[in-house]
C-alpha atoms as a PDB file:
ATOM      1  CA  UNK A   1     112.894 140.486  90.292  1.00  0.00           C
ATOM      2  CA  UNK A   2     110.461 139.940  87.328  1.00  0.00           C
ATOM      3  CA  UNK A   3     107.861 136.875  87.778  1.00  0.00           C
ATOM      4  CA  UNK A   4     106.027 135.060  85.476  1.00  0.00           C
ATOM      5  CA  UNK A   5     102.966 132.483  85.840  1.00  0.00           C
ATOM      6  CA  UNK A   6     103.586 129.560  83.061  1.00  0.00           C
ATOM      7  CA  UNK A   7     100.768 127.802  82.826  1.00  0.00           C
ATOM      8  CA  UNK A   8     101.723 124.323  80.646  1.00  0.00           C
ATOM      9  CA  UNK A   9      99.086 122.960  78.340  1.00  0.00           C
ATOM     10  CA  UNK A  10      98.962 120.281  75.413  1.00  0.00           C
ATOM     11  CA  UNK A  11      96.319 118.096  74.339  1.00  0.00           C
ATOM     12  CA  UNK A  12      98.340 115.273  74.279  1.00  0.00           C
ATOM     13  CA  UNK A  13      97.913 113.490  77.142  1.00  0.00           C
ATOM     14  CA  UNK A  14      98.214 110.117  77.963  1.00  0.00           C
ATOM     15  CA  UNK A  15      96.125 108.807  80.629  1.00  0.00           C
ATOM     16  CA  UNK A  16      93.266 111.540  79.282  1.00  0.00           C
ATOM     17  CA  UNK A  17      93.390 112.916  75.627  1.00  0.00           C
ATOM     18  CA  UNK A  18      92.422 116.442  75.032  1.00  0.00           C
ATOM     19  CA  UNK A  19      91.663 116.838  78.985  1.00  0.00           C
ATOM     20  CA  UNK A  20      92.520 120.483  78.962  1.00  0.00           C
ATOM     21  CA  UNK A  21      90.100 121.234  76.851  1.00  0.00           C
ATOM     22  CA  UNK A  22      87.261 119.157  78.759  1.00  0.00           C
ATOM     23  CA  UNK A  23      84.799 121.411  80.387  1.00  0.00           C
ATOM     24  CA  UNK A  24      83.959 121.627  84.342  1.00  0.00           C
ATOM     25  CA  UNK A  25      80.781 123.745  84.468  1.00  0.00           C
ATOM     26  CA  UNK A  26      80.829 126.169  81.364  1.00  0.00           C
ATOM     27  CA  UNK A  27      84.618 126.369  81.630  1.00  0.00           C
ATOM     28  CA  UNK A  28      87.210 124.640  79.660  1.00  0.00           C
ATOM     29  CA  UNK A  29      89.920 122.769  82.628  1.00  0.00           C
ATOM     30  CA  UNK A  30      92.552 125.547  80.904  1.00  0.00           C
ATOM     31  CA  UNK A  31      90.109 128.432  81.191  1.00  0.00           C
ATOM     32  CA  UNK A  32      89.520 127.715  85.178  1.00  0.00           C
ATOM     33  CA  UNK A  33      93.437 127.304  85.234  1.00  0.00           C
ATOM     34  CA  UNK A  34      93.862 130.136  83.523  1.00  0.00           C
ATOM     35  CA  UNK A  35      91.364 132.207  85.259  1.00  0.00           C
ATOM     36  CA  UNK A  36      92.262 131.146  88.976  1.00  0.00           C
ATOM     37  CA  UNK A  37      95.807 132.181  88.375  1.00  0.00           C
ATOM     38  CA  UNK A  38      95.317 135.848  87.100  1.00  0.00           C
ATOM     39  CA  UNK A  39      94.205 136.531  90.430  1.00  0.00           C
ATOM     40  CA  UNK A  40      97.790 136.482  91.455  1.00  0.00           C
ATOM     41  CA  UNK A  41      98.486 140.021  89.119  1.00  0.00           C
ATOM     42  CA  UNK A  42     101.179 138.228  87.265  1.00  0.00           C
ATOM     43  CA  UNK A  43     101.213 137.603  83.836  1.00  0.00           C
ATOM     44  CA  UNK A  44     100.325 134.201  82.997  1.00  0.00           C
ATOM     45  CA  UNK A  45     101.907 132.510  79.583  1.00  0.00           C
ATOM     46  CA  UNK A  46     100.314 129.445  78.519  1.00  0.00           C
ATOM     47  CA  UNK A  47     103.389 127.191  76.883  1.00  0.00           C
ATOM     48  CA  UNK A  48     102.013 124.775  74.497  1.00  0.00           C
ATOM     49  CA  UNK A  49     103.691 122.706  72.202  1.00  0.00           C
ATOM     50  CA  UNK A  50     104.402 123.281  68.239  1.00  0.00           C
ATOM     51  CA  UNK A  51     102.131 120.521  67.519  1.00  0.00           C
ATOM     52  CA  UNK A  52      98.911 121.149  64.758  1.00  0.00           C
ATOM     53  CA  UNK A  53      97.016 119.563  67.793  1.00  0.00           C
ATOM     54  CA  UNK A  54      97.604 122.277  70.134  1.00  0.00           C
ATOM     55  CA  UNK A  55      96.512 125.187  67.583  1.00  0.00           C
ATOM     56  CA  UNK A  56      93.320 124.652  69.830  1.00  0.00           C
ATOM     57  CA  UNK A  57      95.319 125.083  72.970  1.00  0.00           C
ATOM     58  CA  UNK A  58      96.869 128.231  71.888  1.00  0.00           C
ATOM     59  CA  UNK A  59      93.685 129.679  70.480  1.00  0.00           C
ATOM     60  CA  UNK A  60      91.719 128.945  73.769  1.00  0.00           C
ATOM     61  CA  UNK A  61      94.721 130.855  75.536  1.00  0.00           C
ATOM     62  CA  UNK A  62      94.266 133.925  73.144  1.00  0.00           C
ATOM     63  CA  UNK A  63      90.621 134.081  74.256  1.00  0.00           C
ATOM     64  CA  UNK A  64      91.503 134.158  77.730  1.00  0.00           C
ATOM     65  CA  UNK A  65      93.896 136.788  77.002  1.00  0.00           C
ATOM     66  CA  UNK A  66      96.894 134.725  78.578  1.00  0.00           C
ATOM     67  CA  UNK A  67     100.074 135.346  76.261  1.00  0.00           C
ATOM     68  CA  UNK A  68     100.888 132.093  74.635  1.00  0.00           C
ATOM     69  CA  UNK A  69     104.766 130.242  74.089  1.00  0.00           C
ATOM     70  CA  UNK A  70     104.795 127.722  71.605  1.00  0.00           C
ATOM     71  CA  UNK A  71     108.077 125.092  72.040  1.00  0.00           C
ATOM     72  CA  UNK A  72     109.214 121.424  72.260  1.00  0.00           C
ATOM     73  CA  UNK A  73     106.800 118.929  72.708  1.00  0.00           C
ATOM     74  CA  UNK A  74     108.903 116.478  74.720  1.00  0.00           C
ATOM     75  CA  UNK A  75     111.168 118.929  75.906  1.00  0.00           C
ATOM     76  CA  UNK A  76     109.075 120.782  78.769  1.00  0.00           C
ATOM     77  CA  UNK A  77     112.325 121.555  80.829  1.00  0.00           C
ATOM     78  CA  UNK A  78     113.432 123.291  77.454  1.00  0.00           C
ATOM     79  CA  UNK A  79     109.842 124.827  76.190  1.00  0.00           C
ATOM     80  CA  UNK A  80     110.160 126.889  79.881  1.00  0.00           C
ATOM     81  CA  UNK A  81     113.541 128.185  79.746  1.00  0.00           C
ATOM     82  CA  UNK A  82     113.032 129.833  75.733  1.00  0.00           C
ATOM     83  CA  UNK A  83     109.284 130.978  77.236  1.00  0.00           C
ATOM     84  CA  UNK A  84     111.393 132.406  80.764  1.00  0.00           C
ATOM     85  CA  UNK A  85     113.690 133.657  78.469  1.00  0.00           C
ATOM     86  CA  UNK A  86     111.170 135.391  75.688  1.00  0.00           C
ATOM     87  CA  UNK A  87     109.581 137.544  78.624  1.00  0.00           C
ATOM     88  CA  UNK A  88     112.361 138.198  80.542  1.00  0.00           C
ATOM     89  CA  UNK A  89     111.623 136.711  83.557  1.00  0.00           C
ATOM     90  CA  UNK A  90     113.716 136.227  86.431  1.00  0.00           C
ATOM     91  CA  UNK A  91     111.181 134.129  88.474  1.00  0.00           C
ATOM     92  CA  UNK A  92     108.891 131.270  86.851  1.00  0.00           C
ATOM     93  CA  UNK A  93     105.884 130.196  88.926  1.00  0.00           C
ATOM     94  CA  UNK A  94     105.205 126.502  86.987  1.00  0.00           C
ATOM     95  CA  UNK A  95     101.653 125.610  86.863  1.00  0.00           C
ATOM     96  CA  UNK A  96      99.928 122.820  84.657  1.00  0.00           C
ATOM     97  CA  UNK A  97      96.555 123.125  83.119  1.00  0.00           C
ATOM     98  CA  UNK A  98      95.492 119.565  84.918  1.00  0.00           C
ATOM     99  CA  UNK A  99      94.842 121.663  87.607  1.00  0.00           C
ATOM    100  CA  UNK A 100      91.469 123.348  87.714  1.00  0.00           C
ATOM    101  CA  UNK A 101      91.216 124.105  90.978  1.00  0.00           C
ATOM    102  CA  UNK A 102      95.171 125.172  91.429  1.00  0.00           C
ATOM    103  CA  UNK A 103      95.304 128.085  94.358  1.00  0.00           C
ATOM    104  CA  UNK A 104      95.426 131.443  92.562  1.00  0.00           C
ATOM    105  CA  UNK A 105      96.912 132.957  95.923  1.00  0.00           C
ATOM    106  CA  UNK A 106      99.968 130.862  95.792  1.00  0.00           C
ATOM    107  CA  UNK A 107     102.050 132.299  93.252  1.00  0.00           C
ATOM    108  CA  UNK A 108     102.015 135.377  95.292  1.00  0.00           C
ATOM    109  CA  UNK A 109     102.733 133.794  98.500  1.00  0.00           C
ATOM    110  CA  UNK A 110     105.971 131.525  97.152  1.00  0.00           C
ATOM    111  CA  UNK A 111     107.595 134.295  94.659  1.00  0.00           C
ATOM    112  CA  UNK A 112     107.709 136.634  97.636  1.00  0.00           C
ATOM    113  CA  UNK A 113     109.705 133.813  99.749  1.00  0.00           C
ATOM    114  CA  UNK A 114     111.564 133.159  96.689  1.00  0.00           C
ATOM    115  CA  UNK A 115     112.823 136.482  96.519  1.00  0.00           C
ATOM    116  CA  UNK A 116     113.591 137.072 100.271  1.00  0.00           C
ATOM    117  CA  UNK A 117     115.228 133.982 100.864  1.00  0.00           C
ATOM    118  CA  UNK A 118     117.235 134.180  97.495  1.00  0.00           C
ATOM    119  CA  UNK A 119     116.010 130.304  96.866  1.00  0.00           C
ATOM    120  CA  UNK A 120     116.658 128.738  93.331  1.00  0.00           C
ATOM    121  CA  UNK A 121     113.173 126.931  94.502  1.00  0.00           C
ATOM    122  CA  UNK A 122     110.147 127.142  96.599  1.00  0.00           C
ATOM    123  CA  UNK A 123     107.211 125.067  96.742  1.00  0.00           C
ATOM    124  CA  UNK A 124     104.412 125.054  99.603  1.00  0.00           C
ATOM    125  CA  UNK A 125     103.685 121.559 100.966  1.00  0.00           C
ATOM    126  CA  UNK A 126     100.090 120.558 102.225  1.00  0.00           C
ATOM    127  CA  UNK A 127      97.952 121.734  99.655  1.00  0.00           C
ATOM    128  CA  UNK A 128      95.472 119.321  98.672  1.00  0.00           C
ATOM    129  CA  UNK A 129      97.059 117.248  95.126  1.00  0.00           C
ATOM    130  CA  UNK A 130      96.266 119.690  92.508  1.00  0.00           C
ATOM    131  CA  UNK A 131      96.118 123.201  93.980  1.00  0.00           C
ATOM    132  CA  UNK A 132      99.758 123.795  94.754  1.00  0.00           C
ATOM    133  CA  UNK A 133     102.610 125.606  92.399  1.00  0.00           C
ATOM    134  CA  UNK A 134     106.413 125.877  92.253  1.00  0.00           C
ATOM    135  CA  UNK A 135     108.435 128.760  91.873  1.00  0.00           C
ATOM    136  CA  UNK A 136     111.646 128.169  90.401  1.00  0.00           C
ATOM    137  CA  UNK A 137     114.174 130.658  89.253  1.00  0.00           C
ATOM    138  CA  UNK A 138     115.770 130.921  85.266  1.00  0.00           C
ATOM    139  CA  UNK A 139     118.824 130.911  86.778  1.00  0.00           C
ATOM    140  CA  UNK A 140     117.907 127.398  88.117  1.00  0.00           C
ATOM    141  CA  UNK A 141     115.849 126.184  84.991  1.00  0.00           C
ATOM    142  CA  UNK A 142     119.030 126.990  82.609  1.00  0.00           C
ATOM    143  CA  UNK A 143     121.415 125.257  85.138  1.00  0.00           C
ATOM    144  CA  UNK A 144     119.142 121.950  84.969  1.00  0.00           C
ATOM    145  CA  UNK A 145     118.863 122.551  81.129  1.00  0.00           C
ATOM    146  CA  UNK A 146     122.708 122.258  80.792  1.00  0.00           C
ATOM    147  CA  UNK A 147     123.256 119.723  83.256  1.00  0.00           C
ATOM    148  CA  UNK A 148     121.002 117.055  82.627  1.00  0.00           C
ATOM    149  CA  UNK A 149     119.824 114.630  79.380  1.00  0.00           C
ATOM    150  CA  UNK A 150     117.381 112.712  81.292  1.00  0.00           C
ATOM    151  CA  UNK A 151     114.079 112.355  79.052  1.00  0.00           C
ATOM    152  CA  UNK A 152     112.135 112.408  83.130  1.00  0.00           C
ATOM    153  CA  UNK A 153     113.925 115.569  83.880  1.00  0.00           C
ATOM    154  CA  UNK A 154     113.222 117.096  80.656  1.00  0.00           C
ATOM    155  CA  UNK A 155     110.076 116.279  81.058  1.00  0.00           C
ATOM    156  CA  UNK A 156     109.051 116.942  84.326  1.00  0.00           C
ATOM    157  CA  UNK A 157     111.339 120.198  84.670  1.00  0.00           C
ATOM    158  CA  UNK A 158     111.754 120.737  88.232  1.00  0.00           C
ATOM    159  CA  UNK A 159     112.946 117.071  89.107  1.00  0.00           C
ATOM    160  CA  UNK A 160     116.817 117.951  88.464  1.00  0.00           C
ATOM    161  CA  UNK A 161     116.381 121.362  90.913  1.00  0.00           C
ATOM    162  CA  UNK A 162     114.758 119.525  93.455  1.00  0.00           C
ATOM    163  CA  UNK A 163     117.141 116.666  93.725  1.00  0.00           C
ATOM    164  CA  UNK A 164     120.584 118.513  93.475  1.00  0.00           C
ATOM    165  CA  UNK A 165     121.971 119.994  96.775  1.00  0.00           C
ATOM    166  CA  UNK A 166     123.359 122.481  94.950  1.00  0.00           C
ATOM    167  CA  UNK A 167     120.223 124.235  94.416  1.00  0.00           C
ATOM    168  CA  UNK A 168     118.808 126.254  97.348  1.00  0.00           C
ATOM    169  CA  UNK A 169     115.206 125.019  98.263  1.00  0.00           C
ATOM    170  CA  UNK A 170     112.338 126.047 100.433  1.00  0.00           C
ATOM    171  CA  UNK A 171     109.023 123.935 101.876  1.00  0.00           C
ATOM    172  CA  UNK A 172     106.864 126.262 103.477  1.00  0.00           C
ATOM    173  CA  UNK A 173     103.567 125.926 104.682  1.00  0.00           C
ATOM    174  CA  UNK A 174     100.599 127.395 103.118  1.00  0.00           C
ATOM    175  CA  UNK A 175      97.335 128.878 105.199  1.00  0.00           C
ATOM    176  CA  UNK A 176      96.139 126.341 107.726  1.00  0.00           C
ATOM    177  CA  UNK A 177      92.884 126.356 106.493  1.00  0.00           C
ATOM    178  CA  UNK A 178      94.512 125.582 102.752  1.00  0.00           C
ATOM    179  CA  UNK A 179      96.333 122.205 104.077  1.00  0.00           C
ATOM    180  CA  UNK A 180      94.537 119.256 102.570  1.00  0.00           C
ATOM    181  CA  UNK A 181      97.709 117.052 101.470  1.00  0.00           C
ATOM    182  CA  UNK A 182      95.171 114.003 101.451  1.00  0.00           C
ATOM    183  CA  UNK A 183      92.789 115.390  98.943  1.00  0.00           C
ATOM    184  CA  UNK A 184      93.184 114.900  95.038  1.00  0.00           C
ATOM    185  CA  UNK A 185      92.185 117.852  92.568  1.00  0.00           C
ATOM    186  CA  UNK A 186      94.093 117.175  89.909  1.00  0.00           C
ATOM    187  CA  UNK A 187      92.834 115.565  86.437  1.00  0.00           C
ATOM    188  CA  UNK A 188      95.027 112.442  85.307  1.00  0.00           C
ATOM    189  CA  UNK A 189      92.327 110.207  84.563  1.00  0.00           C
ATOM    190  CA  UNK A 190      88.140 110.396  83.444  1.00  0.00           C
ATOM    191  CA  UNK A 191      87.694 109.631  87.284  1.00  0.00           C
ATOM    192  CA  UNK A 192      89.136 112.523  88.548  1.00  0.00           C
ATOM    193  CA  UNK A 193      87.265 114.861  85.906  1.00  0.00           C
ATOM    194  CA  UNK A 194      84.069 113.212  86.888  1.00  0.00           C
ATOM    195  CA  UNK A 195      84.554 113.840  90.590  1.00  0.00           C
ATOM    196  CA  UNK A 196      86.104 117.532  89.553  1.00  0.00           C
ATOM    197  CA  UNK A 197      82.577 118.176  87.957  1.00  0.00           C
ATOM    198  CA  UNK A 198      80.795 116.555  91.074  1.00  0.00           C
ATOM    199  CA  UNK A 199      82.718 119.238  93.373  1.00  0.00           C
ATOM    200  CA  UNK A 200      81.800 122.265  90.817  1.00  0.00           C
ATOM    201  CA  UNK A 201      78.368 121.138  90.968  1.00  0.00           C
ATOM    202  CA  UNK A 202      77.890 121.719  94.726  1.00  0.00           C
ATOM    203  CA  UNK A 203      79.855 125.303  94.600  1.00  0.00           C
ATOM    204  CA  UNK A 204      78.042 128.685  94.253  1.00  0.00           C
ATOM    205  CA  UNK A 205      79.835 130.655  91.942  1.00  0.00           C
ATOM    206  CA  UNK A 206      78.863 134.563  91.980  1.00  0.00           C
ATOM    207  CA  UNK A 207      81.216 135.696  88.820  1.00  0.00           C
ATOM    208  CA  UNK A 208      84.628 135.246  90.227  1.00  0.00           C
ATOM    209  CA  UNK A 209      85.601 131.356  90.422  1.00  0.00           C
ATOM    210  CA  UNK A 210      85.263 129.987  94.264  1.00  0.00           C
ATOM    211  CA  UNK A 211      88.150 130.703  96.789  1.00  0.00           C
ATOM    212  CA  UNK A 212      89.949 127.226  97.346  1.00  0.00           C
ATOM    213  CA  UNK A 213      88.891 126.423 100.871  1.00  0.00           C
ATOM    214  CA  UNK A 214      85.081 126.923  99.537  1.00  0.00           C
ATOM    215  CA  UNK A 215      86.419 124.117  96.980  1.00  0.00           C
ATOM    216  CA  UNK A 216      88.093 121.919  99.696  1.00  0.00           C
ATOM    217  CA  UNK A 217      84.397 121.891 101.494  1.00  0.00           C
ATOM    218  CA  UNK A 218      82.921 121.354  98.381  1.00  0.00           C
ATOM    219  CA  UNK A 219      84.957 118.432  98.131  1.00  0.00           C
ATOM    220  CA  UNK A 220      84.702 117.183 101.199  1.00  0.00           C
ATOM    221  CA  UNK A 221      80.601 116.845 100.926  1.00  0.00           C
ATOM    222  CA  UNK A 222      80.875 115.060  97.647  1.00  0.00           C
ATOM    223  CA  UNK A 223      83.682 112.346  99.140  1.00  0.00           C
ATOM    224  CA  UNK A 224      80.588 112.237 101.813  1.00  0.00           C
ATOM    225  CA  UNK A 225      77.987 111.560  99.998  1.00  0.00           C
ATOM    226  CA  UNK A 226      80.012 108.631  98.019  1.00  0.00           C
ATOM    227  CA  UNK A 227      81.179 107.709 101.459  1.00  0.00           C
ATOM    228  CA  UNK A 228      77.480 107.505 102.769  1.00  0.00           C
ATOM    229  CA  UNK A 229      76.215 105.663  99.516  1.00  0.00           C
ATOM    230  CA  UNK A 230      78.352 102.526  99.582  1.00  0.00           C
ATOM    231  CA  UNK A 231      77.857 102.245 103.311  1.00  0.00           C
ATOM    232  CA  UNK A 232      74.068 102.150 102.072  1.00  0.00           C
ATOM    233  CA  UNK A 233      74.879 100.023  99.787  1.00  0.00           C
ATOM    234  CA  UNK A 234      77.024  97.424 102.045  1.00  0.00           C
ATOM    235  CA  UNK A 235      73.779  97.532 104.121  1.00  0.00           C
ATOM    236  CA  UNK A 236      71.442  96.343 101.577  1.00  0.00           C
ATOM    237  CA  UNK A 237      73.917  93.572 100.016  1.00  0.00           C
END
């Protein structure tokens, strides 16, 4: 079956205004997204809203030669099924652009499982916050589309798959060296882009963007460090 990466992006954020468009190294948060992602070979749609706003979202897609879907704001659940729908694909692999250090091997990994198991769903579970994606099929995505109103499952648009037993889901397990459940990449808030700077700062980036266990040891030194400081500073008090 056909797969698609769709890579959801809007400047409108609550907790963090614009964040997408913030920059970790030289990189806008959607460009490292972006870029981490095409090294799964599939194509990778980012779906932005209709919003003026996000005519900078769109255009920063374009120059990352992603294809771009423009739909709903609000509606997310509804902005992936038309942008499914408008490249015929059988199999969406959900990513958001608050994750600039999301696994780029992953969407390979769960659309294969998706496919052999015949699973409406498949996530991997013990990736650190952040790096992990869902595969989820249209089939699926139009079922939840028609069956609920709720603004959260709108918004959120696997919530309704993953809650209904109807719906045949799959947890596997990524690469053991990948599993980091208790470690947060994501970007909600100016805290978590400051530390995802801190963690670019201490990687050694030859062209292609690091390999996420490189990341996960990046990480690890700079929670280290901050560990090591207060203790310092408890010391001195």
């Amino acid at each position: 079956m056909s797969a698609a990466v769709i890579l959801q992006a809007r400047l409108g954020s609550r907790r963090l205004p614009g964040k997408v468009l913030e920059r970790i190294g030289a990189r806008t948060m959607l460009d490292h997204a972006v870029t981490r992602l095409q090294a799964s070979g599939l194509p990778i749609v980012v779906a932005t809203t209709c919003l003026r706003q996000d005519d900078a979202v769109a255009n920063e897609a374009g120059r990352l030669g992603a294809q771009i879907f423009r739909g709903d704001a609000e509606d997310v659940l509804a902005r992936y099924v038309a942008a499914a729908e408008s490249i015929d694909a059988a199999i969406v692999v959900r990513a958001t652009a608050d994750n600039p250090f999301v696994d780029g091997t992953g969407p390979g990994r769960i659309v294969r499982l998706c496919g052999a198991l015949g699973a409406d769903y498949v996530i991997e579970s013990g990736l650190p916050v952040g790096a992990a994606v869902e595969a989820v099929t249209l089939d699926a995505l139009r079922a939840a589309a028609a069956a609920t109103t709720e603004p959260y499952d709108r918004e959120h648009v696997t919530t309704f798959v993953r809650r209904d037993p109807r719906f045949k889901q799959f947890r596997a397990m990524p690469p053991g060296q990948l599993r980091r459940p208790g470690l947060r990449l994501t970007v909600d808030t100016q805290a978590d882009l400051d530390f995802a700077r801190a963690v670019f700062r201490r990687l050694v980036v030859r062209g292609a963007l690091p390999p996420l266990e490189e990341i996960i040891a990046a990480a690890d030194s700079v929670l280290a460090d901050a560990l090591a400081h207060e203790l310092e500073m408890e010391r001195g008090a």
